[in-house]
Protein backbone atom coordinates (compact mmCIF):
# COMPACT_ATOMS: atom_id res chain seq x y z
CA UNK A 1 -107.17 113.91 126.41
CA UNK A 2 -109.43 110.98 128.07
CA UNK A 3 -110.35 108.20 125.81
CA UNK A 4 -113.99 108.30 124.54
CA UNK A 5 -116.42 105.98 122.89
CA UNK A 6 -118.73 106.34 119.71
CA UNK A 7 -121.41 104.21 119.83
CA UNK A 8 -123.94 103.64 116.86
CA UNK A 9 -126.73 100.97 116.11
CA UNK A 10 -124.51 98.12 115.32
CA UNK A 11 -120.77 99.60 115.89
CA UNK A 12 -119.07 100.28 119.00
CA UNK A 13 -115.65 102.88 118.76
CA UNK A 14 -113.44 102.55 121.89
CA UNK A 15 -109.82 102.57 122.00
CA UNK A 16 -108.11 99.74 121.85
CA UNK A 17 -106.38 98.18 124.58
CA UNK A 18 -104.22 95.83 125.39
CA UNK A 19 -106.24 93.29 125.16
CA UNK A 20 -106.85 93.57 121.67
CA UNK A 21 -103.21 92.61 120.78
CA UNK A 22 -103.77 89.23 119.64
CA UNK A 23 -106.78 90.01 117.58
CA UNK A 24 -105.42 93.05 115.76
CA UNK A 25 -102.43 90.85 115.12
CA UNK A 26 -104.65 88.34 113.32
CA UNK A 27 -106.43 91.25 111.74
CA UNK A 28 -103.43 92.64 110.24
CA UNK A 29 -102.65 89.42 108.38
CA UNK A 30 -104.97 90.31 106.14
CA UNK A 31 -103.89 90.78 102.15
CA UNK A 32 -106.68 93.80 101.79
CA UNK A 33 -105.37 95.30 105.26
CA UNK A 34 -101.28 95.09 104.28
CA UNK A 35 -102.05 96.32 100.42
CA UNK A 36 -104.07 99.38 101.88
CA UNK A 37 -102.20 100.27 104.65
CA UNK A 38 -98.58 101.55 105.88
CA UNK A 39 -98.05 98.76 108.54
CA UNK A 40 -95.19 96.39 108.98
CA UNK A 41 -95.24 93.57 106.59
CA UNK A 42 -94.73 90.93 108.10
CA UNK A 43 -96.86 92.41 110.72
CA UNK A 44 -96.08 90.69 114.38
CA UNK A 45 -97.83 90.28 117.87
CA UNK A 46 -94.89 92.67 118.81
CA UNK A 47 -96.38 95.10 116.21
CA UNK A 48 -99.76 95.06 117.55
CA UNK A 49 -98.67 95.41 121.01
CA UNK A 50 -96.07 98.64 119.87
CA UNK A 51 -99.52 100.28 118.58
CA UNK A 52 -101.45 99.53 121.56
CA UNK A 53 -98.76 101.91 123.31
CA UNK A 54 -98.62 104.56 120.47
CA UNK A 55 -102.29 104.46 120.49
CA UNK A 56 -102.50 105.20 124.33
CA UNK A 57 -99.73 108.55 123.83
CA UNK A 58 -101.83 109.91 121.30
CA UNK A 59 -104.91 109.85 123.02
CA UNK A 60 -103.16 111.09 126.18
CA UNK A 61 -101.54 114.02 123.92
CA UNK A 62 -104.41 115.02 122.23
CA UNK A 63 -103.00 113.97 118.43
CA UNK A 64 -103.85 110.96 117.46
CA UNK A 65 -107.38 109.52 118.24
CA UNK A 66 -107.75 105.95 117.61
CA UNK A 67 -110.63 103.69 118.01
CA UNK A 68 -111.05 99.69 117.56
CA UNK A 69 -114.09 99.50 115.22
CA UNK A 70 -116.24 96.93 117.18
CA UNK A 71 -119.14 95.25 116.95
CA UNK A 72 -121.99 96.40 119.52
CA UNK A 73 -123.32 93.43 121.07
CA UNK A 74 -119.92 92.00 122.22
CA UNK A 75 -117.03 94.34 121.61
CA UNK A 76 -115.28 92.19 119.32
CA UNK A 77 -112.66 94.09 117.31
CA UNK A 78 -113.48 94.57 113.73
CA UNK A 79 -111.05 97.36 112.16
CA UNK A 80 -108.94 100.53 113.16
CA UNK A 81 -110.38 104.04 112.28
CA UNK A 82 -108.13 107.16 113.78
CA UNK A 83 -107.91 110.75 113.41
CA UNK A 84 -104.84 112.41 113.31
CA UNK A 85 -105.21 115.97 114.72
CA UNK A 86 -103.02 118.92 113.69
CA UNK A 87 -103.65 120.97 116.51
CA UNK A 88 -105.04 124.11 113.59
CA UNK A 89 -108.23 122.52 113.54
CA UNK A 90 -107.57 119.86 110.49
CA UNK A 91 -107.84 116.31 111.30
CA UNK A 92 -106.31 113.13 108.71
CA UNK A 93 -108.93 110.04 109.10
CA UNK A 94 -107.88 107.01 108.18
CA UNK A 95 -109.75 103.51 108.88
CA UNK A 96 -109.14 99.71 107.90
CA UNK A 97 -111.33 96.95 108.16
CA UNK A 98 -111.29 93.24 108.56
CA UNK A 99 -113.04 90.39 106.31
CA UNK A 100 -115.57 89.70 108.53
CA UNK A 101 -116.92 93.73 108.78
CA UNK A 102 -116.30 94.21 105.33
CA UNK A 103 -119.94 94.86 103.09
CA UNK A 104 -121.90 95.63 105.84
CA UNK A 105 -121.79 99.13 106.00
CA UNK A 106 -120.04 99.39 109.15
CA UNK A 107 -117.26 101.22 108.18
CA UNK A 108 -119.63 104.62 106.76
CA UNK A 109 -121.30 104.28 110.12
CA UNK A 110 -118.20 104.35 112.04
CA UNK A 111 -116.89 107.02 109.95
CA UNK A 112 -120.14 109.15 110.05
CA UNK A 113 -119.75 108.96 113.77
CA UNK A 114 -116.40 110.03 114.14
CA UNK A 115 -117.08 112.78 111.86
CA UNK A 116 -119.85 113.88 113.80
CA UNK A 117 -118.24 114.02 117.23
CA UNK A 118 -114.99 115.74 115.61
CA UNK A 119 -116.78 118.94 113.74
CA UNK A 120 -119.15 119.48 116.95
CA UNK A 121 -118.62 122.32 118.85
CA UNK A 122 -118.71 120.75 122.01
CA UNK A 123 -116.89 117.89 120.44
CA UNK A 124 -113.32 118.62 119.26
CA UNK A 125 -114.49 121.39 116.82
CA UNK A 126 -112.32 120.88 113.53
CA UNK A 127 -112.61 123.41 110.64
CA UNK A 128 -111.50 120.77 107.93
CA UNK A 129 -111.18 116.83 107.10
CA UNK A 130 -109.26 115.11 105.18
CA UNK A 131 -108.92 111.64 103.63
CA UNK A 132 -105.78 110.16 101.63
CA UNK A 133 -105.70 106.55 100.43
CA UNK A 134 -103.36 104.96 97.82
CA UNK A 135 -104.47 105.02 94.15
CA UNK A 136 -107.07 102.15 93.51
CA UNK A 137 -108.10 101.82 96.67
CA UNK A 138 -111.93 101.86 96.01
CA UNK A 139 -113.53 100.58 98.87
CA UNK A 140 -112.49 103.72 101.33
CA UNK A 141 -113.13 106.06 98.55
CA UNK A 142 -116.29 105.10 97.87
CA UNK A 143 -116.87 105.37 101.82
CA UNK A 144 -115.72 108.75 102.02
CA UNK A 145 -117.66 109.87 98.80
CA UNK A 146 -121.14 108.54 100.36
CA UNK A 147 -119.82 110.93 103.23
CA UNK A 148 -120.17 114.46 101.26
CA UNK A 149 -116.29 114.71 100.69
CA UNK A 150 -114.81 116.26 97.98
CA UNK A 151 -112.42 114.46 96.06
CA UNK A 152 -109.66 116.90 95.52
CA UNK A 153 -107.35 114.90 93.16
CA UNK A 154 -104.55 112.88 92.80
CA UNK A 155 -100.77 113.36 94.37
CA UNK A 156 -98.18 111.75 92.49
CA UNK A 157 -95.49 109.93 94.42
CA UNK A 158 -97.16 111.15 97.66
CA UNK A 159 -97.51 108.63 100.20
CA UNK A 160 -94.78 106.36 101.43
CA UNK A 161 -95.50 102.62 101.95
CA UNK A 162 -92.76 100.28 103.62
CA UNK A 163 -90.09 102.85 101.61
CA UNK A 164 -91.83 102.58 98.42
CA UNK A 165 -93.61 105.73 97.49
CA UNK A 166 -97.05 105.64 95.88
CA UNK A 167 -99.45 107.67 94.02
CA UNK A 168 -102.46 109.00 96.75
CA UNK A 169 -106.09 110.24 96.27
CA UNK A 170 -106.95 113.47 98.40
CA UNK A 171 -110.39 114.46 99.74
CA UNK A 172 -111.79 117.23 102.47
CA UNK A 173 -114.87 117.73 103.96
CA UNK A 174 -115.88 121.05 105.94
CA UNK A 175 -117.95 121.20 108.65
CA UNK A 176 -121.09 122.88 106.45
CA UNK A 177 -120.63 119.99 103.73
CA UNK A 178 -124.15 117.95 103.24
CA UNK A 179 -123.02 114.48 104.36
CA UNK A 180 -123.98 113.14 101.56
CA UNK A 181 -122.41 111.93 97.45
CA UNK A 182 -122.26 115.27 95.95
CA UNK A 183 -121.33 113.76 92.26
CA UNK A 184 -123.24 110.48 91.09
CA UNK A 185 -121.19 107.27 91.47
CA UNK A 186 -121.58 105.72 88.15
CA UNK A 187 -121.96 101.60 87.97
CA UNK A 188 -120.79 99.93 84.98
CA UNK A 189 -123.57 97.04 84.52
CA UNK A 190 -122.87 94.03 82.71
CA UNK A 191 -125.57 94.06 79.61
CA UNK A 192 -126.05 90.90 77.51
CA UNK A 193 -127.17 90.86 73.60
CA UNK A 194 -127.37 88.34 71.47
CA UNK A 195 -123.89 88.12 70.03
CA UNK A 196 -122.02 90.71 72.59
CA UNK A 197 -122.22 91.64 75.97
CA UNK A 198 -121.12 94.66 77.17
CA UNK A 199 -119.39 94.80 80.80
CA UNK A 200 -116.39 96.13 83.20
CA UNK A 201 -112.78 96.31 81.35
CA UNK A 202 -110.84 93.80 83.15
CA UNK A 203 -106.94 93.84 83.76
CA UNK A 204 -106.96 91.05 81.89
CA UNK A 205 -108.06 93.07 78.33
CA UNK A 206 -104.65 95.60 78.29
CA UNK A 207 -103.35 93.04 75.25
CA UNK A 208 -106.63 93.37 73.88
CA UNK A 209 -106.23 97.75 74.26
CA UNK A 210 -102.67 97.50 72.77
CA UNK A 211 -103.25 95.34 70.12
CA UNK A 212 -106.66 97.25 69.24
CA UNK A 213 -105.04 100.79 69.62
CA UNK A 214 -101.78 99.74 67.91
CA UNK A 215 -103.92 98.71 64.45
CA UNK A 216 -103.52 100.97 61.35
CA UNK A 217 -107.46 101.67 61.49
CA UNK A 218 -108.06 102.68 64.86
CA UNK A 219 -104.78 105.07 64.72
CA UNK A 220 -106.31 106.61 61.82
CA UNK A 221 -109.11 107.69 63.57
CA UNK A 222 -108.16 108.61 67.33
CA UNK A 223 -105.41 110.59 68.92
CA UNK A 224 -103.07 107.94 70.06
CA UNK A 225 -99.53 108.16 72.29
CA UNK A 226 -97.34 107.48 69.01
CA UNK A 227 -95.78 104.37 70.46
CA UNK A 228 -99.34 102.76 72.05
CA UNK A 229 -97.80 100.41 74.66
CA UNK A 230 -99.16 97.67 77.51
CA UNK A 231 -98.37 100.55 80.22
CA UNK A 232 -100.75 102.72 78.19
CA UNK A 233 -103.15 100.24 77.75
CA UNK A 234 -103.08 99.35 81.54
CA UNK A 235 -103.62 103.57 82.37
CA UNK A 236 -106.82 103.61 80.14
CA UNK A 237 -108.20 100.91 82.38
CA UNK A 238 -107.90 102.60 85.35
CA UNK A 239 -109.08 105.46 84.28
CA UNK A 240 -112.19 103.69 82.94
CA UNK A 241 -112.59 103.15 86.79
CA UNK A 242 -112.02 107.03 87.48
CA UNK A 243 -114.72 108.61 85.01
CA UNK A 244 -117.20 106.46 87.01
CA UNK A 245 -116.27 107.14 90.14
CA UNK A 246 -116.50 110.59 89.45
CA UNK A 247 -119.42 110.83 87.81
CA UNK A 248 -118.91 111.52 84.30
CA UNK A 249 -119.00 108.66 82.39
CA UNK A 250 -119.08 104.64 81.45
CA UNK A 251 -116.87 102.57 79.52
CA UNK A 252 -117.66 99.39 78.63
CA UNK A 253 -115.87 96.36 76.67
CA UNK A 254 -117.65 94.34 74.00
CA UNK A 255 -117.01 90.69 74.87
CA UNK A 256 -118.60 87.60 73.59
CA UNK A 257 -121.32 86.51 75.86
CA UNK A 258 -119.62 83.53 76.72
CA UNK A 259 -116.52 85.24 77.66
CA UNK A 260 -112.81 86.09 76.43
CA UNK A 261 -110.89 89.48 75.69
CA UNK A 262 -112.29 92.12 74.85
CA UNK A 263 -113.62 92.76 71.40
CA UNK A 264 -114.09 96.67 71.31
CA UNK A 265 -114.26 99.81 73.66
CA UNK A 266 -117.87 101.79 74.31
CA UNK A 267 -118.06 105.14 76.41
CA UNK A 268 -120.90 107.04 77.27
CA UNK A 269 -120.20 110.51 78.45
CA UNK A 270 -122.18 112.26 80.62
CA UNK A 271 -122.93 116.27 79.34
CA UNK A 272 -125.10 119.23 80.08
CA UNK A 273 -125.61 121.22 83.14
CA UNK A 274 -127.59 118.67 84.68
CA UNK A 275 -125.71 115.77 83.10
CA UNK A 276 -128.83 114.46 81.64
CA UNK A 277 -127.34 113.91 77.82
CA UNK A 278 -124.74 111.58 76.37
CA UNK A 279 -121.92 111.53 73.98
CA UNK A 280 -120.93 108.56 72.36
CA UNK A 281 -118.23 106.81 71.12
CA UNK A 282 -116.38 103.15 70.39
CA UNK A 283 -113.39 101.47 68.58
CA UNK A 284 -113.34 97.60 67.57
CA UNK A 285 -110.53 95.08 67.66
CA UNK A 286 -109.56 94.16 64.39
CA UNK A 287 -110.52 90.61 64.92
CA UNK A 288 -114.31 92.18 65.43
CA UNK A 289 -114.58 94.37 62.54
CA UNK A 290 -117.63 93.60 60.38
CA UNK A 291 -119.72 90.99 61.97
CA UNK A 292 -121.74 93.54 63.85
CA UNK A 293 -120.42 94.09 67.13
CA UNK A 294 -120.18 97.73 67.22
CA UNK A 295 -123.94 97.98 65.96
CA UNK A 296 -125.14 95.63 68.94
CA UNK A 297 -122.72 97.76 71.19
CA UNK A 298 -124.17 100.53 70.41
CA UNK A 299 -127.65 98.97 71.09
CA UNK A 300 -127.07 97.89 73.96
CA UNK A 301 -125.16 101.18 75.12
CA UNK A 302 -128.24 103.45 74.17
CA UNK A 303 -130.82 101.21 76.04
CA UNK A 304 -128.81 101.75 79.19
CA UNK A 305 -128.73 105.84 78.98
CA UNK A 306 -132.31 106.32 78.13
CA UNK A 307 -133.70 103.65 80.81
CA UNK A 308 -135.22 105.45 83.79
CA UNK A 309 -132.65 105.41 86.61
CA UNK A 310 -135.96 103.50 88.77
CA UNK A 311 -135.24 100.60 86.26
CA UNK A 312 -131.62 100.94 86.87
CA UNK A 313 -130.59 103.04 83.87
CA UNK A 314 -129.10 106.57 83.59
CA UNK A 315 -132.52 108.07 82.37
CA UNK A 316 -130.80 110.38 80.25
CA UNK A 317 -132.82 112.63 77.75
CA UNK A 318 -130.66 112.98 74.54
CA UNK A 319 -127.40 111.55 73.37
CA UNK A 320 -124.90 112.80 70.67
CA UNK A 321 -122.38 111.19 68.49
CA UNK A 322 -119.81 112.33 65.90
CA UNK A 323 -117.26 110.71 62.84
CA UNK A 324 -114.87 112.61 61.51
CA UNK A 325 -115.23 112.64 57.57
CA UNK A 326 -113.91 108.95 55.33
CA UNK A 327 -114.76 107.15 58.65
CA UNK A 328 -117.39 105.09 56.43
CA UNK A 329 -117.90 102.26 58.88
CA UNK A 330 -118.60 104.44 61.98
CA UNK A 331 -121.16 106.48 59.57
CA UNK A 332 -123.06 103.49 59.00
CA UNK A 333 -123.40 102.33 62.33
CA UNK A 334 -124.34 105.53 63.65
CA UNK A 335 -127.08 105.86 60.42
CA UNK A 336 -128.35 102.01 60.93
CA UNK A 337 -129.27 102.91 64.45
CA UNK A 338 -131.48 106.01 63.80
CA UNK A 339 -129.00 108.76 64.97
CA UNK A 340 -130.43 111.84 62.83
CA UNK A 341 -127.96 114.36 61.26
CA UNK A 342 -127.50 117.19 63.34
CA UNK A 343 -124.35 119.45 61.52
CA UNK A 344 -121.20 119.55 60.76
CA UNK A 345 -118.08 120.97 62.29
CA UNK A 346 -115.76 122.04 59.01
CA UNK A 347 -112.10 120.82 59.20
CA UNK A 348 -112.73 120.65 63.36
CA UNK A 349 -110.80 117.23 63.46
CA UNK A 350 -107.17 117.11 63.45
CA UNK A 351 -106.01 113.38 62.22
CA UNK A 352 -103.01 111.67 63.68
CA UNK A 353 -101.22 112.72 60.03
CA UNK A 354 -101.58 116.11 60.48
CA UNK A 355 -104.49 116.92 58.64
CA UNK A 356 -107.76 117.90 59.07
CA UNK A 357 -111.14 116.28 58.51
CA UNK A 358 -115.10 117.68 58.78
CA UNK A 359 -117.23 116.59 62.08
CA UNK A 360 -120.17 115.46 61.25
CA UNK A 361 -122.90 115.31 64.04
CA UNK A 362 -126.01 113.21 65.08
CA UNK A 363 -128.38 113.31 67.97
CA UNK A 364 -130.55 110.92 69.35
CA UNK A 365 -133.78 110.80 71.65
CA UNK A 366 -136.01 107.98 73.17
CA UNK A 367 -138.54 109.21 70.94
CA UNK A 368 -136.68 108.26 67.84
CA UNK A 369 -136.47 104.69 69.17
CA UNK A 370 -140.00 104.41 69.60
């Protein structure tokens, strides 16, 4: 197969030649480009020049496409984006990109394009696409999900990375896919109150998590690994990042406005066929308990869901939250707020100890705040 270019507004795809060695050398120096990718560390001139030949066999056998990502008005070479073809009509994209392309939307663009050209008929006529990228790789995910594709999962232990194996995300796209997000991408906003702010969990808070989810109180109330430890606190983070990315909920941590560990947990799950209601819930650190912070929270959290998404909330229409029966202090936040009984669920709850406690229910709409 003949080499071919993509051209958009601002991008140019061409394949790279050699010379492009020294630049993709420089490129590939990067810290985003070797943590994201499966390329020699240290990466060489020699390395860039070995691709340069690869990269001309597969375009000559018809099996691997790649492109330099360049800018249009003077070819300079931004990233790598290739296809890797299977010859059953299924094609692998993959794509890195430099610091100076990166937030510019160049990448989508060049992506779009290739997609474009590879599912046309008189293109190269694929029947499938698919994306993998190692686990917390967010800025090709969220590439791929403005795209239209479907985010299949995760593969344990599935790509291999200089001989260490890592955990991979999956995602296709078919040729009748709308190529656009077809789940909401959820931001977590940083709110500010008056004694507690609400924003992103951080790395940083996993003490905070184990320390928090290793206290008599908080085990009494949620279903807790029995031995809570940093590696568990460290997996709730990330999956804090997960639930947004797919579209199903937010999870905040309380911090004092002026900074430091987190204080508490908040979440905000999204429900209901059209995801337009809420269910609630928090914890607080033991060094937190009593001075307010999960009523603020809680504030703070239910102004968000029932803003209009024009004003940069999730415009939601109802929310819901529960307590399982003796959890006094969760009652009375939930009561001082204006959450109005709704039922209760009899012995629904099973406690850590084995037993089993009454759910009691409240609901909440904007018209209750009013």
């Amino acid at each position: 197969m003949e080499p071919f270019e993509l051209r958009g507004d601002r991008v140019l795809l061409s394949a790279p030649t050699a010379d492009d060695v020294d630049r993709i050398a420089e490129l590939c120096q990067d810290a985003q480009v070797q943590e994201w990718t499966r390329l020699p560390s240290p990466y060489t001139r020699g390395h860039a020049a070995d691709f340069i030949n690869l990269a001309y066999q597969g375009w000559a056998q018809g099996t691997e496409l790649s492109w330099a990502l360049r800018e249009s008005h003077d070819g300079t070479v931004l990233g790598m984006i290739g296809l890797n073809l299977d010859g059953h009509g299924s094609g692998e994209i993959g794509f890195w990109m430099g610091p100076k392309g990166r937030g510019r939307g160049l990448v989508t663009t060049a992506v779009r394009l290739v997609i474009e050209r590879a599912f046309a008929p008189e293109g190269l006529g694929l029947q499938r696409m698919v994306w993998q990228a190692y686990v917390g790789n967010w800025a090709s995910r969220r590439v791929v999900w403005r795209l239209g594709f479907t985010f299949e999962g995760t593969l344990r232990s599935h790509l291999v990375q200089r001989g260490r194996r890592r955990d991979a995300w999956v995602a296709t796209l078919l040729p009748g896919d709308p190529s656009q997000p077809t789940t909401p991408w959820l931001d977590i906003p940083t709110i500010y109150g008056t004694r507690v702010m609400l924003r992103p969990f951080d790395e940083s808070d996993a003490d905070a998590v184990r320390e928090a989810c290793t206290d008599p109180i908080t085990r009494r109330w949620l279903t807790l690994p029995e031995a809570y430890t940093l590696a568990d606190a460290r997996g709730f983070i990330r999956g804090i990042s997960e639930s947004a990315a797919s579209g199903t909920g937010i999870t905040w941590a309380a911090a004092h406005p002026a900074g430091g560990p987190a204080l508490g947990c908040f979440s905000l799950a999204l429900e209901g066929p059209h995801r337009d209601q809420g269910s609630i819930g928090y914890w607080v650190h033991p060094t937190a308990r009593g001075v307010g912070v999960a009523t603020e929270a809680v504030r703070l959290m239910i102004r968000h869901a029932f803003v209009a998404t024009d004003d940069g909330g999730l415009g939601l229409r109802r929310l819901r939250v529960t307590h399982a029966e003796g959890n006094d202090a969760s009652r009375r936040v939930i009561e001082r707020i204006g959450f109005r009984r709704s039922g209760v669920e009899r012995s629904a709850v099973r406690l850590p100890d084995g037993t089993f406690d009454d759910h009691h229910w409240y609901d909440l709409l904007p018209d209750d705040l009013a």
